[in-house]
Structure formats: C-alpha cells, structure tokens
Protein backbone atom coordinates (compact mmCIF):
# COMPACT_ATOMS: atom_id res chain seq x y z
CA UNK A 1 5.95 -12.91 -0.78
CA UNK A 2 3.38 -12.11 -3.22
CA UNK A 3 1.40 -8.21 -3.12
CA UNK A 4 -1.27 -7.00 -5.50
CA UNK A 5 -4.11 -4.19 -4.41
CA UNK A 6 -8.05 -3.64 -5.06
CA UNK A 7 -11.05 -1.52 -4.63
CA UNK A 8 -12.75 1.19 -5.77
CA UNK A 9 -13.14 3.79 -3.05
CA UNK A 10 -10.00 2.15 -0.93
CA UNK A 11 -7.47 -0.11 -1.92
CA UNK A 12 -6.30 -3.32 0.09
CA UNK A 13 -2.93 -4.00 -0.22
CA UNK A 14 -2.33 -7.48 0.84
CA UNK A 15 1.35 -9.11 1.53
CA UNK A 16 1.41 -12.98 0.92
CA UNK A 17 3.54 -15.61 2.38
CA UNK A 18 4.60 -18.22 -0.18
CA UNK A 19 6.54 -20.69 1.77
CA UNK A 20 7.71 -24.13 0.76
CA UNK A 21 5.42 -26.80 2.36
CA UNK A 22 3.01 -24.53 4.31
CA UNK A 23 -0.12 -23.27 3.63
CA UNK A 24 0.45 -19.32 1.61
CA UNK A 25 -1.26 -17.08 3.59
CA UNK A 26 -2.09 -12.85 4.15
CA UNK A 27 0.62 -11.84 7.00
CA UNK A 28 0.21 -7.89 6.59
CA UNK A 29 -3.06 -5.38 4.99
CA UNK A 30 -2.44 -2.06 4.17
CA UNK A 31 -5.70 0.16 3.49
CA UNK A 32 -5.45 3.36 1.40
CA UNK A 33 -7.81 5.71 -0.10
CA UNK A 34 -7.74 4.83 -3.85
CA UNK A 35 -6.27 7.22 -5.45
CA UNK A 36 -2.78 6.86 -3.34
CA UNK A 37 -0.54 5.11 -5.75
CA UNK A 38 0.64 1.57 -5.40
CA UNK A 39 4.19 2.62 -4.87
CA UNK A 40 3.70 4.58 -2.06
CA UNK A 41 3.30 1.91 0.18
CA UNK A 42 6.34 -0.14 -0.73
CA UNK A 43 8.67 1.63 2.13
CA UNK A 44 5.79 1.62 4.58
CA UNK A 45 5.47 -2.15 4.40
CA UNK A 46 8.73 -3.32 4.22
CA UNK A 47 9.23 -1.19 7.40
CA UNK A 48 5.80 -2.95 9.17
CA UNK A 49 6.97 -6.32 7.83
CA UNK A 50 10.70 -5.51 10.01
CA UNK A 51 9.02 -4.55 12.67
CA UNK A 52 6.73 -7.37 12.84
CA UNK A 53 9.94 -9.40 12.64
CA UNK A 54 8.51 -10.75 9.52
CA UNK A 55 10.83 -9.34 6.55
CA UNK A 56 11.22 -11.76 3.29
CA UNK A 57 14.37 -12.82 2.23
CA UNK A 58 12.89 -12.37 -1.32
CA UNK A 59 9.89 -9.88 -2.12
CA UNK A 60 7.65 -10.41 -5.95
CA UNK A 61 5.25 -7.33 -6.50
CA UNK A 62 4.02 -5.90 -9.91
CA UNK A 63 5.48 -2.99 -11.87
CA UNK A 64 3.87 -0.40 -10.07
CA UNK A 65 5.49 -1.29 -6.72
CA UNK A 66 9.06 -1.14 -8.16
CA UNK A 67 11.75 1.51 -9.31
CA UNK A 68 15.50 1.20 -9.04
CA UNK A 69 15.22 3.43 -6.31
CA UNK A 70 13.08 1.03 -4.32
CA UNK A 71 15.28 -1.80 -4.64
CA UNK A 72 17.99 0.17 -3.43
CA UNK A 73 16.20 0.87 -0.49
CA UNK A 74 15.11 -2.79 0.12
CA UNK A 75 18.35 -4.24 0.17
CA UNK A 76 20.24 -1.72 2.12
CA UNK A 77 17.69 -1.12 5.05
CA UNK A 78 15.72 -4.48 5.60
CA UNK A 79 18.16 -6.81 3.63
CA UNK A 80 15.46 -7.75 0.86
CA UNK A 81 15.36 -8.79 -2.77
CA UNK A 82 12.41 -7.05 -4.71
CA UNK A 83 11.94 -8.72 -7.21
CA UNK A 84 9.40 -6.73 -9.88
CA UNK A 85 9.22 -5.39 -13.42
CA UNK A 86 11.79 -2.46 -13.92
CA UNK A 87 9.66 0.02 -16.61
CA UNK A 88 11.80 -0.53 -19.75
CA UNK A 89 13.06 1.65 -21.80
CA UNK A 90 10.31 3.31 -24.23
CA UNK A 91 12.70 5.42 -26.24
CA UNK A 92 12.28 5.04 -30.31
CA UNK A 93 15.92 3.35 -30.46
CA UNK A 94 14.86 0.66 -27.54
CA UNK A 95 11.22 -0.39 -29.35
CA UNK A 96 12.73 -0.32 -32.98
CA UNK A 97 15.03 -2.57 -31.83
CA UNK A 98 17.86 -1.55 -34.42
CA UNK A 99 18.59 1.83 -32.85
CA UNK A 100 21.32 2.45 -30.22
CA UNK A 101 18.99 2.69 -26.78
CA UNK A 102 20.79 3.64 -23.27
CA UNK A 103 22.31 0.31 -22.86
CA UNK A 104 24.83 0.49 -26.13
CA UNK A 105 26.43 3.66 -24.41
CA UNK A 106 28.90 2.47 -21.66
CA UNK A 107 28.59 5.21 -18.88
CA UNK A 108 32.05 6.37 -17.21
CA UNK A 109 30.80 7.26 -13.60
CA UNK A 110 34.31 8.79 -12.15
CA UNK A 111 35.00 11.28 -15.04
CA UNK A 112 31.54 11.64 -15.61
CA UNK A 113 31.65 10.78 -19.80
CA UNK A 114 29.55 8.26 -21.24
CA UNK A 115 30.88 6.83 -24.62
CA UNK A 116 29.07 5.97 -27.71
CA UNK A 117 28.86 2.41 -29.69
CA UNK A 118 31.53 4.29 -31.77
CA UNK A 119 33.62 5.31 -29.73
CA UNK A 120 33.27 9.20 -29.08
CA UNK A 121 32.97 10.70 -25.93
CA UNK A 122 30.26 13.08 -24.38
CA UNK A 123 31.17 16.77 -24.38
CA UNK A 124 28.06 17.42 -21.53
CA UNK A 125 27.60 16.01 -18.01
CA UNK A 126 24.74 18.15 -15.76
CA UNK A 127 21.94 17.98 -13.24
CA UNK A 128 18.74 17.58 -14.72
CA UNK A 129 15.36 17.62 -12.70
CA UNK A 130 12.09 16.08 -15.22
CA UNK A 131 8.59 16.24 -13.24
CA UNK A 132 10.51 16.22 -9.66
CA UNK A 133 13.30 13.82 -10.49
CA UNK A 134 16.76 14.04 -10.61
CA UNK A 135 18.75 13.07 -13.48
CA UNK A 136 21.85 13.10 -15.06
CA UNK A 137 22.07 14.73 -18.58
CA UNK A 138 24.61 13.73 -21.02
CA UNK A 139 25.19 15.60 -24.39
CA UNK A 140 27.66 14.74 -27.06
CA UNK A 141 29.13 16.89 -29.28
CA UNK A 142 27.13 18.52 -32.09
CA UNK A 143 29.84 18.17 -34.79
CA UNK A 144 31.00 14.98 -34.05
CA UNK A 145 27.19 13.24 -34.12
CA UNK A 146 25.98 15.19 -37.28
CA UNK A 147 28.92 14.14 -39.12
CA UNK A 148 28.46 10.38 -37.82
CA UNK A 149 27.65 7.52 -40.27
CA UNK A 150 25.47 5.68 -37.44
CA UNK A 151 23.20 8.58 -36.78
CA UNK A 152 20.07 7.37 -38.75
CA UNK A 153 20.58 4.65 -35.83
CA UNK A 154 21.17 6.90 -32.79
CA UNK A 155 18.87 10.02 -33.06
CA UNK A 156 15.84 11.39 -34.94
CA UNK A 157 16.85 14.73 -34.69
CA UNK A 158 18.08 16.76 -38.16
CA UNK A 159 20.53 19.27 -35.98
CA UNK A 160 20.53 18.40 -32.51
CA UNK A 161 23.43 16.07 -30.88
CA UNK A 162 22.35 12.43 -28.90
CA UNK A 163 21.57 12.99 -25.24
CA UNK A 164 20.61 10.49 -22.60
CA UNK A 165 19.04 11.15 -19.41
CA UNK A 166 20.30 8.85 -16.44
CA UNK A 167 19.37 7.90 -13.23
CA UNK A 168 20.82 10.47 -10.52
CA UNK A 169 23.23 8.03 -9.24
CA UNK A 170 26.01 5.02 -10.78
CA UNK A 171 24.22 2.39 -8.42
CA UNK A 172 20.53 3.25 -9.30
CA UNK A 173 21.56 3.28 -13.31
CA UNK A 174 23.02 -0.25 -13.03
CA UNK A 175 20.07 -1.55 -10.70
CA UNK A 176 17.88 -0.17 -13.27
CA UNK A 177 20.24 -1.57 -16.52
CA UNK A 178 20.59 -5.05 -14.48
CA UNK A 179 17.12 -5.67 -14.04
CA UNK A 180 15.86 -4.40 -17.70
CA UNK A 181 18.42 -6.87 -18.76
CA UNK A 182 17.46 -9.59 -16.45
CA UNK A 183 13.37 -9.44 -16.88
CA UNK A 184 13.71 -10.64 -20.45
CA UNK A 185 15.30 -13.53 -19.78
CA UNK A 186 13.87 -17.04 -19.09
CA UNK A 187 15.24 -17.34 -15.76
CA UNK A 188 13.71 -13.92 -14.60
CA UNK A 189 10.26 -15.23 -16.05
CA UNK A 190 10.33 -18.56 -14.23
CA UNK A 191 11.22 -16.67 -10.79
CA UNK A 192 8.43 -14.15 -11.40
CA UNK A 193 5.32 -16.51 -12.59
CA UNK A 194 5.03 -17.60 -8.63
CA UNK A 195 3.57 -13.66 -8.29
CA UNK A 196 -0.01 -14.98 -10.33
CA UNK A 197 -0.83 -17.06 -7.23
CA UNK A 198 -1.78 -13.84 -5.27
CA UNK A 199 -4.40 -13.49 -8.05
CA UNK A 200 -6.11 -16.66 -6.39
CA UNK A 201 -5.85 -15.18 -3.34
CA UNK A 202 -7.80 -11.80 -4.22
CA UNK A 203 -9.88 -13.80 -5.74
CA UNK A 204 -10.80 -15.27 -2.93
CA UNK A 205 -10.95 -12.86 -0.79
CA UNK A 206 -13.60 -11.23 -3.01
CA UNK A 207 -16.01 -13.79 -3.89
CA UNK A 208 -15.60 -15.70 -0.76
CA UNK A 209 -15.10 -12.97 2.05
CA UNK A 210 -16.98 -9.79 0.24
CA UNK A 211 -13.59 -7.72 0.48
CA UNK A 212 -15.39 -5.58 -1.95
CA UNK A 213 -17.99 -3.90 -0.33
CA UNK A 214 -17.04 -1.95 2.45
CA UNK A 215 -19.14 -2.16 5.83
CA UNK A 216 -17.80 0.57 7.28
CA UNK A 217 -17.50 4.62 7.36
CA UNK A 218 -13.75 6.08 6.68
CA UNK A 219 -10.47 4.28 6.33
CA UNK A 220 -9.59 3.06 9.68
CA UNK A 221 -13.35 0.99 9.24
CA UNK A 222 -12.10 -0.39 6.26
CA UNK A 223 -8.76 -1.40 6.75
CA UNK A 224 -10.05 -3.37 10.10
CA UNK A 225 -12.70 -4.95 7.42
CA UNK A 226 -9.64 -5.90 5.35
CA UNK A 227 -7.88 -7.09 8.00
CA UNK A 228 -10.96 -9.44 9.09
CA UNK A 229 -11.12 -10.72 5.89
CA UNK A 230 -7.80 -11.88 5.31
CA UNK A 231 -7.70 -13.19 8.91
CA UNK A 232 -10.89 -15.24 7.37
CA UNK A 233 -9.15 -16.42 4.43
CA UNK A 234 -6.41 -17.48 6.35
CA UNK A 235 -8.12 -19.78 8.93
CA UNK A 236 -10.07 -21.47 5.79
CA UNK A 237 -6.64 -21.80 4.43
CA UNK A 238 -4.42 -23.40 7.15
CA UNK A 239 -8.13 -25.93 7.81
CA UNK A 240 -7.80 -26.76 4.17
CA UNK A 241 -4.31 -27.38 4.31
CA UNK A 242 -4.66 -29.10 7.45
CA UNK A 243 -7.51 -31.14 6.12
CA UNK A 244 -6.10 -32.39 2.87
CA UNK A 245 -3.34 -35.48 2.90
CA UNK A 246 0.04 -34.64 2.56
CA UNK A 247 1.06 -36.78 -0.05
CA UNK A 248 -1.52 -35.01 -2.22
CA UNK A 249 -0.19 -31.55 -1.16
CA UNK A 250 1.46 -30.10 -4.45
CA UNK A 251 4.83 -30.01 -5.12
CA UNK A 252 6.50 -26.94 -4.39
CA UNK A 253 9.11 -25.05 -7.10
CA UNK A 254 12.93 -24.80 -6.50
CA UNK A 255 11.99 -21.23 -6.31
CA UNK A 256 9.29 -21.46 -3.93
CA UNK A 257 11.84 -23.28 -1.42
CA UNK A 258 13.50 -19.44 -1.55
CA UNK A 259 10.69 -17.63 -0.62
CA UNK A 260 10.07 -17.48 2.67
CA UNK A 261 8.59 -14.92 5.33
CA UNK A 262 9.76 -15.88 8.69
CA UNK A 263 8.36 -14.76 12.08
C-alpha cells in the first residue's frame, strides 16, 4: 500500500492498493484539517483498514508517517510491516562521517551500560523527557573521556563527558538502529521506489477529479468530496485496466507480488 496527503485548507490522506496483476486503486480517505500532522493518522488508519478487513501485509508511507514507535505498533496490533524512512541520525559525529555516532556504542539493555568503541563503560543511566518524549540518558565518565585519545572523534565538548540519548525502550532503539541501517542499503531502496507510484495517483486525482478545490463547507463536506473522488478515480481505473489487453499489462516487480491489501 502506498499513502501520501494534500491540500491547503484540509488534507486527503489517501491509502493505495498495489497488488500484483490488478488494477492499484484508493481503498481508504482520511480528511483532516491541515495543520494536523501526517503522523497522526497512522494508528487511525491502520485501525479503519482492520476493521474494514482490509489490513496490508506490507505498508510504504513517507518519513512523516513513520517513527520506531509506529512500527512497533503496526506489527504487534494489526500484524503489518511499515515500511518508511526512519529520521537518521543528525548528530555532528553521524554527518561527518568519521565521528563515533549512536551506532558505534553497543547498548547493554539488562545492566543498563552502554559501552564505547573503546571499550569503557557508562557511569550514568536515567530517565530523560526532551519536548514530551521519553528517553534514556547515558553519561560516561568525565575522567575517563577527557583523558581519551579518540575524543576529537567522539565529542565537541572541551570539559563535558559523551552522552547519548536513547529511545525509552531496548525494542524501539533496535527498530530505530535496524531500519537507519537498512534504508541505506540497495535492497531497502529497491523495496521503497514502488511508494512514487502514489504520486501518479494524486496526480490524478487533482488534475483529473479537482480534489483540490473543495465544494463543500467544514470537514465532514470535504472528506465525502474526497471520498467521491477517489471512488471516481477508481472506476476510470479498473475500466482502463479492464479495457487494455493483458499481454500489454506491465510487468509487475518481485516486490509488488508482496504487496497486497486483501478484503
């Protein structure tokens, strides 16, 4: 399945199948006022789609639809893979590329330590809540860093010790140290270049159906206008495929085949 969103004013937040020899189509609309984040619809979909009998086996959304926290809560209540951008890791040691970022310190979950690319182990384990969120806090010892060889590598800082900030929880940090891993690889990228097709799709619900401009007063109006118009798109869809030869239908991907949405 394939998501994206649009409008000024309201958003439309379509959910498309992409099934292996059948016509992709819009199989769920969700309307919001515009400034309601993406994100905030991921739960409330994936619950719609299971209750519509109609959950993916395998969901591909943009960045702003994923966090490790959302994939958790994918696989564990409706059973689905999201598959999306995990933010990566902005810190100076991740972009310079020759620092020692989060992933060179191996994190010891049951006695709480996390351990450095040389060895030494954190003096500091403790709650930590940044804008709302919960974290874990890890601080190594003072003595020990400014008296390390590699520091010019690990920290900016003239007296302070290295700390790292973690996700609240051992599964969350490795969903979210699997997938930055993962994303840069050429298998990831392959996987996730199906999501551009919902592009086509927007597109053509724009220029073709006028999902634009809204007809109607308030947002139950609009989101039976959006609704409408993918229901539009759809039937010109399934005629086209219907229409058009099989043996000229294009190929589908090996990873196509694993997409499906089933009713």
């Amino acid at each position: 399945m394939k998501r994206d969103t649009a409008w000024s004013g309201y958003r439309a937040h379509l959910t498309e199948t992409c099934d292996a020899d059948r016509p992709e189509v819009v199989i769920h609309v969700a309307t919001t006022i515009a400034p309601v984040q993406d994100g905030e619809l991921t739960e409330q979909i994936h619950d719609d789609l299971a209750d519509a009998r109609l959950a993916p086996v395998e969901r591909i959304v943009d960045a702003a639809y994923v966090t490790p926290a959302r994939i958790e809560r994918a696989r564990r209540v409706h059973g689905i893979t999201l598959l999306g951008p995990v933010v990566p890791d902005h810190s100076r040691q991740a972009r310079s590329g020759d620092g020692f970022d989060k992933s060179a310190f191996a994190v010891d979950w049951d006695n709480e330590q996390a351990i450095c690319p040389r060895g030494q182990t954190s003096q500091q384990w403790r709650p930590l809540r940044i804008n709302g969120h919960d974290y874990i806090q890890i601080r190594f010892d003072k003595s020990t860093c400014l008296a390390c060889s590699d520091r010019l590598h690990c920290t900016t800082s003239a007296t302070r010790p290295r700390a790292l900030a973690l996700l609240p929880t051992r599964e969350l940090h490795e969903i979210q140290t699997r997938n930055r891993a993962d994303q840069q690889t050429e298998d990831w990228q392959q996987r996730y270049a199906i999501r551009a097709g919902i592009e086509a799709t927007i597109s053509q619900n724009v220029r073709a159906c006028g999902l634009r401009r809204s007809r109607y007063r308030g947002l139950a109006g609009t989101h039976v206008q959006h609704v409408l118009t993918a229901l539009a798109c759809n039937l010109t869809r399934v005629a086209d495929w219907i229409a058009q030869p099989a043996a000229n239908r294009r190929r589908s991907t090996r990873f196509h085949s694993l997409c499906t949405a089933t009713a």
